[in-house]
C-alpha atoms as a PDB file:
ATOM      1  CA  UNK A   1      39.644 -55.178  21.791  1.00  0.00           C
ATOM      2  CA  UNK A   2      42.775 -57.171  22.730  1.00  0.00           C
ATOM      3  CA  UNK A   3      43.746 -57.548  19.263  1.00  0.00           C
ATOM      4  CA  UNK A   4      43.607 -54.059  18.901  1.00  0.00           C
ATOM      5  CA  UNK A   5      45.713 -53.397  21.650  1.00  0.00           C
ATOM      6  CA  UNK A   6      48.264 -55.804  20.558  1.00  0.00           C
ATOM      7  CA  UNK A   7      48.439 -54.587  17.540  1.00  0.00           C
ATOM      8  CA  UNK A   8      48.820 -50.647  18.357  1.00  0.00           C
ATOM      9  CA  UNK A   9      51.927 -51.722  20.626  1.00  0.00           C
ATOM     10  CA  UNK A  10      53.191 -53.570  17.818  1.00  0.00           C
ATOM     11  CA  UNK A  11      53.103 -50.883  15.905  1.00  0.00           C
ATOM     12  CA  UNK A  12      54.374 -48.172  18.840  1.00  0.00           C
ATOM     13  CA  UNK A  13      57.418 -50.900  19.328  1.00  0.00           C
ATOM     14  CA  UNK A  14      58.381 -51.066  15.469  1.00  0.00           C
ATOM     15  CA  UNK A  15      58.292 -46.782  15.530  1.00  0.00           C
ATOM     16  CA  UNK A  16      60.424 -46.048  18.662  1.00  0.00           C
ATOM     17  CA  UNK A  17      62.892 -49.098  17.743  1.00  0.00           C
ATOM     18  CA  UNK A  18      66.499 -47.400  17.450  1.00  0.00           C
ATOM     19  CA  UNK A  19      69.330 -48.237  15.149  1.00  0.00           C
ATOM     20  CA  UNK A  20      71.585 -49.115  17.920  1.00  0.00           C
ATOM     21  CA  UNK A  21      75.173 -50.079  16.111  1.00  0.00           C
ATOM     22  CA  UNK A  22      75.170 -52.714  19.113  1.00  0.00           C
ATOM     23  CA  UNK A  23      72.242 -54.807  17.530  1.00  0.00           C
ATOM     24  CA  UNK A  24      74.145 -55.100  14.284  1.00  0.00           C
ATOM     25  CA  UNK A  25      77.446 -56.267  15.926  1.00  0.00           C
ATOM     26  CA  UNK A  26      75.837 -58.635  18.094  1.00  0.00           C
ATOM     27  CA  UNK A  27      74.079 -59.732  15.157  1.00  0.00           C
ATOM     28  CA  UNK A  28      77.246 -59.972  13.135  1.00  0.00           C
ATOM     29  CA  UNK A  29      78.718 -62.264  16.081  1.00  0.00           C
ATOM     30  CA  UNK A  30      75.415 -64.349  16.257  1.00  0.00           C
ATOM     31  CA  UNK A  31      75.958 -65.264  12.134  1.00  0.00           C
ATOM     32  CA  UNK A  32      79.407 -66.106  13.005  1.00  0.00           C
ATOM     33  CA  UNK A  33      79.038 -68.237  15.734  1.00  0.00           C
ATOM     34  CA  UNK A  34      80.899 -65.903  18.161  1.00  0.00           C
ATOM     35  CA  UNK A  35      77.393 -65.767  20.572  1.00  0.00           C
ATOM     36  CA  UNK A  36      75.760 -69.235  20.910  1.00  0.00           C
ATOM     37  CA  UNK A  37      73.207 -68.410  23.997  1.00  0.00           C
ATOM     38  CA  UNK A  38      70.677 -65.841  24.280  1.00  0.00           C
ATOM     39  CA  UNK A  39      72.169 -64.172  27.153  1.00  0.00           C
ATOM     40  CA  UNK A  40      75.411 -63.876  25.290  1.00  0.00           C
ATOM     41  CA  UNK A  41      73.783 -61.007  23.122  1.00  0.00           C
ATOM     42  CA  UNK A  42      74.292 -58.927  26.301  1.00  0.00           C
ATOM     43  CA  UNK A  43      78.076 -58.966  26.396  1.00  0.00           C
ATOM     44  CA  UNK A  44      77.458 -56.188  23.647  1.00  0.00           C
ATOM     45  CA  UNK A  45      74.576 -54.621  24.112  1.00  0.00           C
ATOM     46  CA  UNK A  46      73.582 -53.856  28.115  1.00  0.00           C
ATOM     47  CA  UNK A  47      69.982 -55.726  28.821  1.00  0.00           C
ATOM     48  CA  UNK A  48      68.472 -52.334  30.343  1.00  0.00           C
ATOM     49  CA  UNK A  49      68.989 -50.742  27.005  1.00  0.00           C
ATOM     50  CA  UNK A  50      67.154 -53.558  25.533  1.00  0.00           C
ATOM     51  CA  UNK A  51      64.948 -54.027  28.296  1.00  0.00           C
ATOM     52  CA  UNK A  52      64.121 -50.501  27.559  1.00  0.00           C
ATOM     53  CA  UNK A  53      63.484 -50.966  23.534  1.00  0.00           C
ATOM     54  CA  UNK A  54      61.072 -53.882  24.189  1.00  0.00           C
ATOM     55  CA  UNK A  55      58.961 -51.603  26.942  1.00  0.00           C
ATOM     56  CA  UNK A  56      59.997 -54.012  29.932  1.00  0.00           C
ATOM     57  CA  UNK A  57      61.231 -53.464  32.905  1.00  0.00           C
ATOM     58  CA  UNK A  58      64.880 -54.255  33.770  1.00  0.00           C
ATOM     59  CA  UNK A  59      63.709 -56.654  36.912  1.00  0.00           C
ATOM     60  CA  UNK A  60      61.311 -58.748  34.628  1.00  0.00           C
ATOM     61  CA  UNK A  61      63.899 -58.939  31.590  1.00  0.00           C
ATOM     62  CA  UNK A  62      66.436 -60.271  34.005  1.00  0.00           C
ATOM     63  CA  UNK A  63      64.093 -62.343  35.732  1.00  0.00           C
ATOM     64  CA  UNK A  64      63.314 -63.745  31.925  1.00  0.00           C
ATOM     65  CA  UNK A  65      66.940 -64.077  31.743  1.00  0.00           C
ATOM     66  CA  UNK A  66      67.628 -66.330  34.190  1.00  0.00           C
ATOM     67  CA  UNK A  67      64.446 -68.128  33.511  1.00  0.00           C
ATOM     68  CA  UNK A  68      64.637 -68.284  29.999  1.00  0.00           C
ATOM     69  CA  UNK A  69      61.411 -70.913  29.390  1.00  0.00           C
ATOM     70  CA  UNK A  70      59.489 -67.881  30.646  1.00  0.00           C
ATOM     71  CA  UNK A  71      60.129 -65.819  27.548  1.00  0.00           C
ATOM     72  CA  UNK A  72      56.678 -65.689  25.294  1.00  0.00           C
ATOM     73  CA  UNK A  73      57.197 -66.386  21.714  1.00  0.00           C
ATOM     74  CA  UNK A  74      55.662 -62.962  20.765  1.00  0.00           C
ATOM     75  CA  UNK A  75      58.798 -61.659  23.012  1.00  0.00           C
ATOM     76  CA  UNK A  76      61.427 -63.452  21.389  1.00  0.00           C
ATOM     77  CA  UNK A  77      60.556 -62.920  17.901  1.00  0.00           C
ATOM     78  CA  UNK A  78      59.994 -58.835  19.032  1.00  0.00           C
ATOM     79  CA  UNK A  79      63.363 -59.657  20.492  1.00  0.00           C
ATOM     80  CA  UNK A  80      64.735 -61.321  16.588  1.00  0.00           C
ATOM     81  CA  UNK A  81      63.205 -57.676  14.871  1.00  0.00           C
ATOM     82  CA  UNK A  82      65.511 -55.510  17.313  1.00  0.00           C
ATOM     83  CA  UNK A  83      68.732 -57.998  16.557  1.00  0.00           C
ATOM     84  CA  UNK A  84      67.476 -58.135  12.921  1.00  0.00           C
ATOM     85  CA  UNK A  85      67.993 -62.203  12.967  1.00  0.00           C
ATOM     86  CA  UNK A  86      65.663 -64.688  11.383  1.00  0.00           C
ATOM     87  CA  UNK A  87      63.163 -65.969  14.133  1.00  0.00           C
ATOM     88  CA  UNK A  88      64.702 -69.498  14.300  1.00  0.00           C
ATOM     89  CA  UNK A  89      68.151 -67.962  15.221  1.00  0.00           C
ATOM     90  CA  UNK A  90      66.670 -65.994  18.313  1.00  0.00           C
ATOM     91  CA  UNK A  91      64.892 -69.824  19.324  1.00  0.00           C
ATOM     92  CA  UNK A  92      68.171 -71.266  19.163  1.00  0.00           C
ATOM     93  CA  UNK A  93      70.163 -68.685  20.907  1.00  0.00           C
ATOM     94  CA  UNK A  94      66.824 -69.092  23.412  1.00  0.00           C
ATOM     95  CA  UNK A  95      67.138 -72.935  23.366  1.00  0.00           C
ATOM     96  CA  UNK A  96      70.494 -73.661  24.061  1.00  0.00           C
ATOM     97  CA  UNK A  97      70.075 -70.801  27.125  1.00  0.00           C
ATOM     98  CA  UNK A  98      68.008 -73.196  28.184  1.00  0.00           C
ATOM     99  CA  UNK A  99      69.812 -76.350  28.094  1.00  0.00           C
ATOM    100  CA  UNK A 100      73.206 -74.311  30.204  1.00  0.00           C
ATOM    101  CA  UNK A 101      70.917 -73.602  32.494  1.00  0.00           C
ATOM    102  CA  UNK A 102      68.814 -76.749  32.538  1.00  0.00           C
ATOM    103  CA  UNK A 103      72.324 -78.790  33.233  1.00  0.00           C
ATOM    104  CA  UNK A 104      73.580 -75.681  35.768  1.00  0.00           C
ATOM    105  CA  UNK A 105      70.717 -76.304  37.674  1.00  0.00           C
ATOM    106  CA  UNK A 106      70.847 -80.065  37.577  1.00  0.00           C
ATOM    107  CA  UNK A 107      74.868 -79.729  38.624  1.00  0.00           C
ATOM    108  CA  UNK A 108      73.724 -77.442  41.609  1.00  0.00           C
ATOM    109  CA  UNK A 109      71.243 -80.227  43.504  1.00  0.00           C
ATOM    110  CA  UNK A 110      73.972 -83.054  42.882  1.00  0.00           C
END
């Protein structure tokens, strides 16, 4: 039954995702290296509105956002299809998130 599900929501997310000229620029400044960390992406586009295309809440995306190891793959490459990037650009964008805030966090106790 859980496949099911996940699959109907799949679906529902890839038929009420909107051609927001936002995703393309950031996309556009992803390819050439103008945004290097995932939370870069929302200098262009605000995270509610993609909060909001995913079916999240705000307070979890941010939340996910400032925790980024708490992203599920399944989110980040839904994430990739709304951006229109290649699933490995989204995990690198994702990783190097991680590492700025790995080595904020480390800076903070010191």
């Amino acid at each position: 039954m859980q496949a099911i599900t996940g699959n109907i929501q799949m679906k529902v997310f890839f038929l009420i995702m909107v051609d927001d000229p936002r995703y393309i620029a950031a996309k556009r400044m992803v390819e050439q290296g103008d945004i290097n960390t995932f939370n870069q992406l929302f200098s262009i586009i605000p995270k509610s509105i993609v909060a909001a295309d995913l079916g999240t809440q705000n307070v979890r995306f941010t939340t996910l956002m400032n925790h980024i190891e708490r992203f599920t793959l399944q989110e980040l490459f839904m994430l990739s299809k709304l951006f229109s990037l290649d699933e490995k650009a989204i995990l690198e964008l994702a990783y190097n998130q991680y590492t700025e805030q790995k080595r904020s966090k480390s800076g903070k106790t010191q």
